[in-house]
N, C-alpha and C. Protein backbone atom coordinates (compact mmCIF):
# COMPACT_ATOMS: atom_id res chain seq x y z
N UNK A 1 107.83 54.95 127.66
CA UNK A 1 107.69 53.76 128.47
C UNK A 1 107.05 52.63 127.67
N UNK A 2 105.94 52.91 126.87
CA UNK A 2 105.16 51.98 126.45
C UNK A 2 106.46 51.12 124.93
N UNK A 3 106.97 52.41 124.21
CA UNK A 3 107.50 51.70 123.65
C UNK A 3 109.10 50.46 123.97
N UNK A 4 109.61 50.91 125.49
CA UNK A 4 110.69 50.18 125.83
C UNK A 4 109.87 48.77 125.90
N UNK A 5 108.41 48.86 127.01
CA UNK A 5 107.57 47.68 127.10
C UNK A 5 107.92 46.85 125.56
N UNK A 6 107.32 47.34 124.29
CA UNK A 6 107.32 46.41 123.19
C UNK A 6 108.55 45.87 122.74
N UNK A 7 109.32 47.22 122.91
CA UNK A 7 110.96 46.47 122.76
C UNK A 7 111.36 45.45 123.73
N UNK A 8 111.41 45.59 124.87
CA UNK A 8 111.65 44.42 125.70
C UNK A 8 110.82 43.23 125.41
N UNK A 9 109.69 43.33 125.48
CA UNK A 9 108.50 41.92 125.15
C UNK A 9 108.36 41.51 123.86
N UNK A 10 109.09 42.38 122.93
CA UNK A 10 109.72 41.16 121.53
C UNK A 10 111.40 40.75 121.89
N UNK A 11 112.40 41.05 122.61
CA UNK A 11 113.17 41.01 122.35
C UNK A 11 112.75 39.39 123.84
N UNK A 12 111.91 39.26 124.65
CA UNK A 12 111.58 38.07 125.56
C UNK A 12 111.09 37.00 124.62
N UNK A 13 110.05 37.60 123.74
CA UNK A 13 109.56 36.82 122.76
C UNK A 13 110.25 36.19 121.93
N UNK A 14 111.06 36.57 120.90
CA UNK A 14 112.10 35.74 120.27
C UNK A 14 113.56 35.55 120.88
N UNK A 15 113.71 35.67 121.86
CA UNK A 15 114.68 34.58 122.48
C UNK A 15 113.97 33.57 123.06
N UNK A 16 112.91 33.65 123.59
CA UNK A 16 112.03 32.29 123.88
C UNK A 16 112.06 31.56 122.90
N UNK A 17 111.33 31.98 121.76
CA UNK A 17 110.91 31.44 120.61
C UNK A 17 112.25 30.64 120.04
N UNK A 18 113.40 31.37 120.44
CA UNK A 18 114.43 30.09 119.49
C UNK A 18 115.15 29.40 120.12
N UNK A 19 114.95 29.27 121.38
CA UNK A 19 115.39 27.98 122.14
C UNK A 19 114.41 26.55 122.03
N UNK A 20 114.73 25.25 121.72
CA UNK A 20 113.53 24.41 121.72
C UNK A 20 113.52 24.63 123.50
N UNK A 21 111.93 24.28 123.45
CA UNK A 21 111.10 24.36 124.54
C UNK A 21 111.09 23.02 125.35
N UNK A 22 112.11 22.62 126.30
CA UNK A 22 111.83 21.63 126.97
C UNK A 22 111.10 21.34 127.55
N UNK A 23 110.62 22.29 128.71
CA UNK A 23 109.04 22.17 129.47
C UNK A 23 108.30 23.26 128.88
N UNK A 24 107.33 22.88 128.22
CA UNK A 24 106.27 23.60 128.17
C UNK A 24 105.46 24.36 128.53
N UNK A 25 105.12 23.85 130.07
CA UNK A 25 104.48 24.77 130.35
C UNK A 25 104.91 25.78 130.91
N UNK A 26 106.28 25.58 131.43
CA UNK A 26 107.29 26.88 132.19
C UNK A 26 107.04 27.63 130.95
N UNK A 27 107.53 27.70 129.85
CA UNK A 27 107.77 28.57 128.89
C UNK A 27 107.04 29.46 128.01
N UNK A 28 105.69 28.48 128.23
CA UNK A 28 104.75 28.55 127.17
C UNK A 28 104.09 30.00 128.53
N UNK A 29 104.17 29.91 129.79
CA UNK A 29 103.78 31.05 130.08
C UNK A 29 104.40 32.30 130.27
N UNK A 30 105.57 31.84 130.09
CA UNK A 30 106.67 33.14 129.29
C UNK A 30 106.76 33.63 128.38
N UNK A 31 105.57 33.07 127.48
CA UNK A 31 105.49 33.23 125.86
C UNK A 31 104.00 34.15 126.02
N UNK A 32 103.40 33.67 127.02
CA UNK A 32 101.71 33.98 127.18
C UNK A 32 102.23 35.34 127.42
N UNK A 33 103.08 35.80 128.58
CA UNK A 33 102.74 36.84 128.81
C UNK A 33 103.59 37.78 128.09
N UNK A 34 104.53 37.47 128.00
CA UNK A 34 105.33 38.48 126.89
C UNK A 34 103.93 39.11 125.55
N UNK A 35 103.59 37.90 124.79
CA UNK A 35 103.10 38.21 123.59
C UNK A 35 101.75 39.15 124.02
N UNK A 36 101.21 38.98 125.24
CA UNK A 36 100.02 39.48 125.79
C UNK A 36 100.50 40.96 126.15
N UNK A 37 101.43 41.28 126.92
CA UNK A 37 102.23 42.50 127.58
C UNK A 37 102.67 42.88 126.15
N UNK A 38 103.16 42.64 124.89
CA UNK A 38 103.08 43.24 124.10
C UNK A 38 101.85 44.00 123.57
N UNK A 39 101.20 43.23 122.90
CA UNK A 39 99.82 43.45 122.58
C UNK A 39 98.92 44.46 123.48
N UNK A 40 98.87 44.73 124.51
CA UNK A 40 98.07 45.24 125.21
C UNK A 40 98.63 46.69 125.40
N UNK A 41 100.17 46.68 125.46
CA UNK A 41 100.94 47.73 125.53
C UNK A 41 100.93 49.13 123.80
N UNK A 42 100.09 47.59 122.74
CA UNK A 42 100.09 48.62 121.39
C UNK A 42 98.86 48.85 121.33
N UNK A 43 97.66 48.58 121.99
CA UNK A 43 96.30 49.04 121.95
C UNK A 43 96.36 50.05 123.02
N UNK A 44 96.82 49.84 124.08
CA UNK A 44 97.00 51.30 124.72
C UNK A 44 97.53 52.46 124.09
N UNK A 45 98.88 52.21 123.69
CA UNK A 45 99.49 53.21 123.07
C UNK A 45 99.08 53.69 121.81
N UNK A 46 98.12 53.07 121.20
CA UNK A 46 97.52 53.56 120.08
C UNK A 46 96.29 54.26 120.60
N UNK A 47 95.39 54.17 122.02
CA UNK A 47 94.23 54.76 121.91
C UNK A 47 94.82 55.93 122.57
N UNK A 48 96.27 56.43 122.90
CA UNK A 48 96.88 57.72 122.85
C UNK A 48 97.28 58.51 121.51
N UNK A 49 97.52 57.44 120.70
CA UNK A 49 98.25 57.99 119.51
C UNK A 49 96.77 58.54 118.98
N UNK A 50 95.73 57.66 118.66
CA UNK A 50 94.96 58.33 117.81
C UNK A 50 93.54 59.19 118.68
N UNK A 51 94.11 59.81 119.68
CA UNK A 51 93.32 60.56 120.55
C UNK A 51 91.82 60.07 121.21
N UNK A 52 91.78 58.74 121.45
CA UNK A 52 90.67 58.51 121.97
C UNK A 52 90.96 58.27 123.42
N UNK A 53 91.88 58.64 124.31
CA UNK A 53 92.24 59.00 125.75
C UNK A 53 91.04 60.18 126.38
N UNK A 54 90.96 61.51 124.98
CA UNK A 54 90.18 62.51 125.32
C UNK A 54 88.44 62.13 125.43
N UNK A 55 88.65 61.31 124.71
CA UNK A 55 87.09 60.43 123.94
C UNK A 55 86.07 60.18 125.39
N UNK A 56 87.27 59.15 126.15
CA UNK A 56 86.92 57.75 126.85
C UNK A 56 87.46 58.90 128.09
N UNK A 57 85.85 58.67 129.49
CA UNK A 57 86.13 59.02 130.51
C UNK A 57 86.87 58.20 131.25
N UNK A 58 88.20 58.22 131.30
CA UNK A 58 88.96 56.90 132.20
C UNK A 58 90.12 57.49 133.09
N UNK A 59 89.91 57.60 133.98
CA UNK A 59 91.40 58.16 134.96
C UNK A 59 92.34 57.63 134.13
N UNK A 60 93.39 58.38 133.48
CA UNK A 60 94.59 57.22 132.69
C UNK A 60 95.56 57.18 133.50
N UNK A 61 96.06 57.98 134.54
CA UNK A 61 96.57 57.87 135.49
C UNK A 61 96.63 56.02 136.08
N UNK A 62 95.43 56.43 136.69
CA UNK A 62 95.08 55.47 137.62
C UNK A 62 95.15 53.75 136.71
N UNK A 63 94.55 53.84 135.37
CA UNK A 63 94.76 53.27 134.25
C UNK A 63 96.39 52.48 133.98
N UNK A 64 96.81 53.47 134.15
CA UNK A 64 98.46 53.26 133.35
C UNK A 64 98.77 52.41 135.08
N UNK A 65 99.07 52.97 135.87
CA UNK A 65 99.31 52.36 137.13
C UNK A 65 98.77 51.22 137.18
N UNK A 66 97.90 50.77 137.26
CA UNK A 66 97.04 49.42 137.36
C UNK A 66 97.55 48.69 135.94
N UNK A 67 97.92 48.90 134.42
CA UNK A 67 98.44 48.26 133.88
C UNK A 67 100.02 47.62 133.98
N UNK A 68 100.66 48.98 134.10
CA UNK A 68 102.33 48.49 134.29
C UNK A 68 102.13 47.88 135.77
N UNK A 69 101.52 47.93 136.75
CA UNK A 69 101.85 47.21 138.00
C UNK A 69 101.53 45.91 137.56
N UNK A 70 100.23 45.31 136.94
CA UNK A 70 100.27 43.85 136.49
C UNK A 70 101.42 43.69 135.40
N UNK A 71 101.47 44.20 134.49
CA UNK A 71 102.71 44.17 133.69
C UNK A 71 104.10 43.37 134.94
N UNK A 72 104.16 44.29 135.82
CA UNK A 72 105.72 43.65 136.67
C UNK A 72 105.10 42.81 137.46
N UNK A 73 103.87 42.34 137.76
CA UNK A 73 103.88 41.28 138.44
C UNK A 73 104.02 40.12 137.76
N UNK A 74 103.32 40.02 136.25
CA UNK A 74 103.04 39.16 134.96
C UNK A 74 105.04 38.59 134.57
N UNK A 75 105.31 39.82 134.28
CA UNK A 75 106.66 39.64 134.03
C UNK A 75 107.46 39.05 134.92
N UNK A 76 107.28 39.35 136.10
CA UNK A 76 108.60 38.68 137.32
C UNK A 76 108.18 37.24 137.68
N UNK A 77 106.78 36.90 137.93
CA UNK A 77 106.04 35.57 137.49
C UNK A 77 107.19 34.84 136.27
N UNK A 78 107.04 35.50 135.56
CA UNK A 78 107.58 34.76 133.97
C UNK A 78 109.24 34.38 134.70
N UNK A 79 109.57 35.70 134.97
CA UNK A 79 111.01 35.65 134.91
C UNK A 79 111.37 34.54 135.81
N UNK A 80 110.88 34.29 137.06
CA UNK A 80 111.13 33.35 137.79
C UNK A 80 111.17 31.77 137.26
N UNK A 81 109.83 31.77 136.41
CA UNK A 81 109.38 30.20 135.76
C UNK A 81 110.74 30.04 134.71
N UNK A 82 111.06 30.78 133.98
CA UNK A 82 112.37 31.25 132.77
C UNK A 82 113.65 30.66 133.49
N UNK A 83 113.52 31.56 134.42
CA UNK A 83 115.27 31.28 135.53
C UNK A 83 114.68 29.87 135.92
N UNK A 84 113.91 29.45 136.68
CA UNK A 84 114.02 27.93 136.60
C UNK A 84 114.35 26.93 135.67
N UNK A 85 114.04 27.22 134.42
CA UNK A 85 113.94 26.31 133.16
C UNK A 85 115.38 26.56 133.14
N UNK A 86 115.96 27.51 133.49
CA UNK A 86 117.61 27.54 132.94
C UNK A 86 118.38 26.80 134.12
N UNK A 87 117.68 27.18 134.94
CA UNK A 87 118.32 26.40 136.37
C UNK A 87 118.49 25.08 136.17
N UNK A 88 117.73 24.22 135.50
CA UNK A 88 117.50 22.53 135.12
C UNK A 88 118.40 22.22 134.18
N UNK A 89 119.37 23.41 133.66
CA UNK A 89 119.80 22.57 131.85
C UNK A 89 120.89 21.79 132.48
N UNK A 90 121.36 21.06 133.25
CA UNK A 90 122.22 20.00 133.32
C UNK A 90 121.38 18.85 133.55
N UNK A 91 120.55 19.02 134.16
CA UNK A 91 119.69 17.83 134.05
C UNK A 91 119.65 16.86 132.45
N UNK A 92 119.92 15.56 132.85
CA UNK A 92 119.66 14.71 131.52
C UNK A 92 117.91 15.02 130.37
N UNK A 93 117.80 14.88 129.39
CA UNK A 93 116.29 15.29 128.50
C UNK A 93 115.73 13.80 128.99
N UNK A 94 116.43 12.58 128.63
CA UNK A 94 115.38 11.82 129.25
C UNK A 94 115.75 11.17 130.33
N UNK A 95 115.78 10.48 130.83
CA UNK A 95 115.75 9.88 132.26
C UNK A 95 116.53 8.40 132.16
N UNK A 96 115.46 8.13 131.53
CA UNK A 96 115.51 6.22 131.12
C UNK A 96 116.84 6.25 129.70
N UNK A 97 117.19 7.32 129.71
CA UNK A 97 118.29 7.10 127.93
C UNK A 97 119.34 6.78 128.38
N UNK A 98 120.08 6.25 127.60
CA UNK A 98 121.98 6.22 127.89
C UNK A 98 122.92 7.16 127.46
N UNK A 99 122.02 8.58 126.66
CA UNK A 99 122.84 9.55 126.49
C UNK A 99 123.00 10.66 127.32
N UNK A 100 123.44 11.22 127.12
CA UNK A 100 124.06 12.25 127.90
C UNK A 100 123.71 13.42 127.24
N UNK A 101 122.56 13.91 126.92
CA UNK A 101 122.01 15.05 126.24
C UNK A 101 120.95 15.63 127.14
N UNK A 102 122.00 17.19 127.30
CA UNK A 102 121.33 17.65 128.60
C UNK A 102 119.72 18.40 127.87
N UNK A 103 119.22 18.81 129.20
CA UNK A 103 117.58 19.65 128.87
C UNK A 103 117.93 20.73 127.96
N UNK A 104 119.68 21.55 127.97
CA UNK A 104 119.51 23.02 127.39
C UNK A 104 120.84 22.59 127.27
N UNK A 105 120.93 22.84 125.26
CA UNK A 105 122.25 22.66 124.88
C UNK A 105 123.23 23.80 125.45
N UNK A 106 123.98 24.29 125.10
CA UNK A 106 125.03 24.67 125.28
C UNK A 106 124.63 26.62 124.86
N UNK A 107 124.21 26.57 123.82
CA UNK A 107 122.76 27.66 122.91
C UNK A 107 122.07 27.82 123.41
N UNK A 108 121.57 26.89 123.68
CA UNK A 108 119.68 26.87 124.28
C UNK A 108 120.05 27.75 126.05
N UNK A 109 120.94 27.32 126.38
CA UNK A 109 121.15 27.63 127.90
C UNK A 109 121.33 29.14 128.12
N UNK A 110 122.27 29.85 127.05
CA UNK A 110 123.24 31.12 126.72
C UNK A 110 121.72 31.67 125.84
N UNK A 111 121.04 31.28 125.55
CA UNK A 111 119.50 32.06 124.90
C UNK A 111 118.46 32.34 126.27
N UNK A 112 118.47 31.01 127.11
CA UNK A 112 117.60 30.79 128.07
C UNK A 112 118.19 32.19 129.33
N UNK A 113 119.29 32.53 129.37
CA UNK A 113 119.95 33.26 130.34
C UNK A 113 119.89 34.93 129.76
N UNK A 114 119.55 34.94 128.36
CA UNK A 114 119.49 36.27 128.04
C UNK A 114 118.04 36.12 128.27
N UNK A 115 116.90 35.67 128.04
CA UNK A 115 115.32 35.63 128.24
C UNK A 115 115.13 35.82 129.43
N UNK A 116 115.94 35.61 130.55
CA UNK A 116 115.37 35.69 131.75
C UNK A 116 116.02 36.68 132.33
N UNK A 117 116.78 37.33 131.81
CA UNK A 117 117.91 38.74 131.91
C UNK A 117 116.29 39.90 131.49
């Protein structure tokens, strides 16, 4: 489990990462929690790997439950803010311009739709 977690939350992470970021802050907390839900997912799984589970009095049960449940709340949070940002790419980038250059190229949109997949 822990390792699908890292596979999935790099594979959120750099499809974020190579779309430019039109809104910021939608994304940037799609970035927060991916890179965080990674990270947290390899300090766990390492204080199994190198046996300090036996060490540390901690229900891991109860532990692991209380992590992956914020994990899917953290994540579906994201996913929603993600699917919005993709929801907007016809929208014009600026407002006041005379071009016709949408929020999410054509790439950016087909990147933005696998990130929120």
């Amino acid at each position: 489990v822990f390792l699908s977690l890292q596979l999935f939350g790099t594979i959120v992470w750099i499809l974020v990462a190579s779309t430019g970021v039109p809104l910021p802050l939608l994304q940037g907390w799609v970035m927060f929690v991916a890179v965080t839900a990674w990270f947290l997912s390899i300090v766990f799984l390492s204080v199994f790997l190198f046996g300090y589970a036996n060490r540390i009095a901690v229900n891991w049960n109860q532990a692991d439950f209380i992590f992956h449940g914020a994990t899917f709340v953290f994540y579906f949070g994201a996913f929603l803010l993600q699917a919005a940002t993709t929801s907007l790419h016809h929208f014009p980038r600026k407002f006041n311009s005379t071009t016709q250059e949408r929020l999410l190229s054509g790439r950016e949109y087909n990147i933005s739709i696998a990130a929120s997949v």
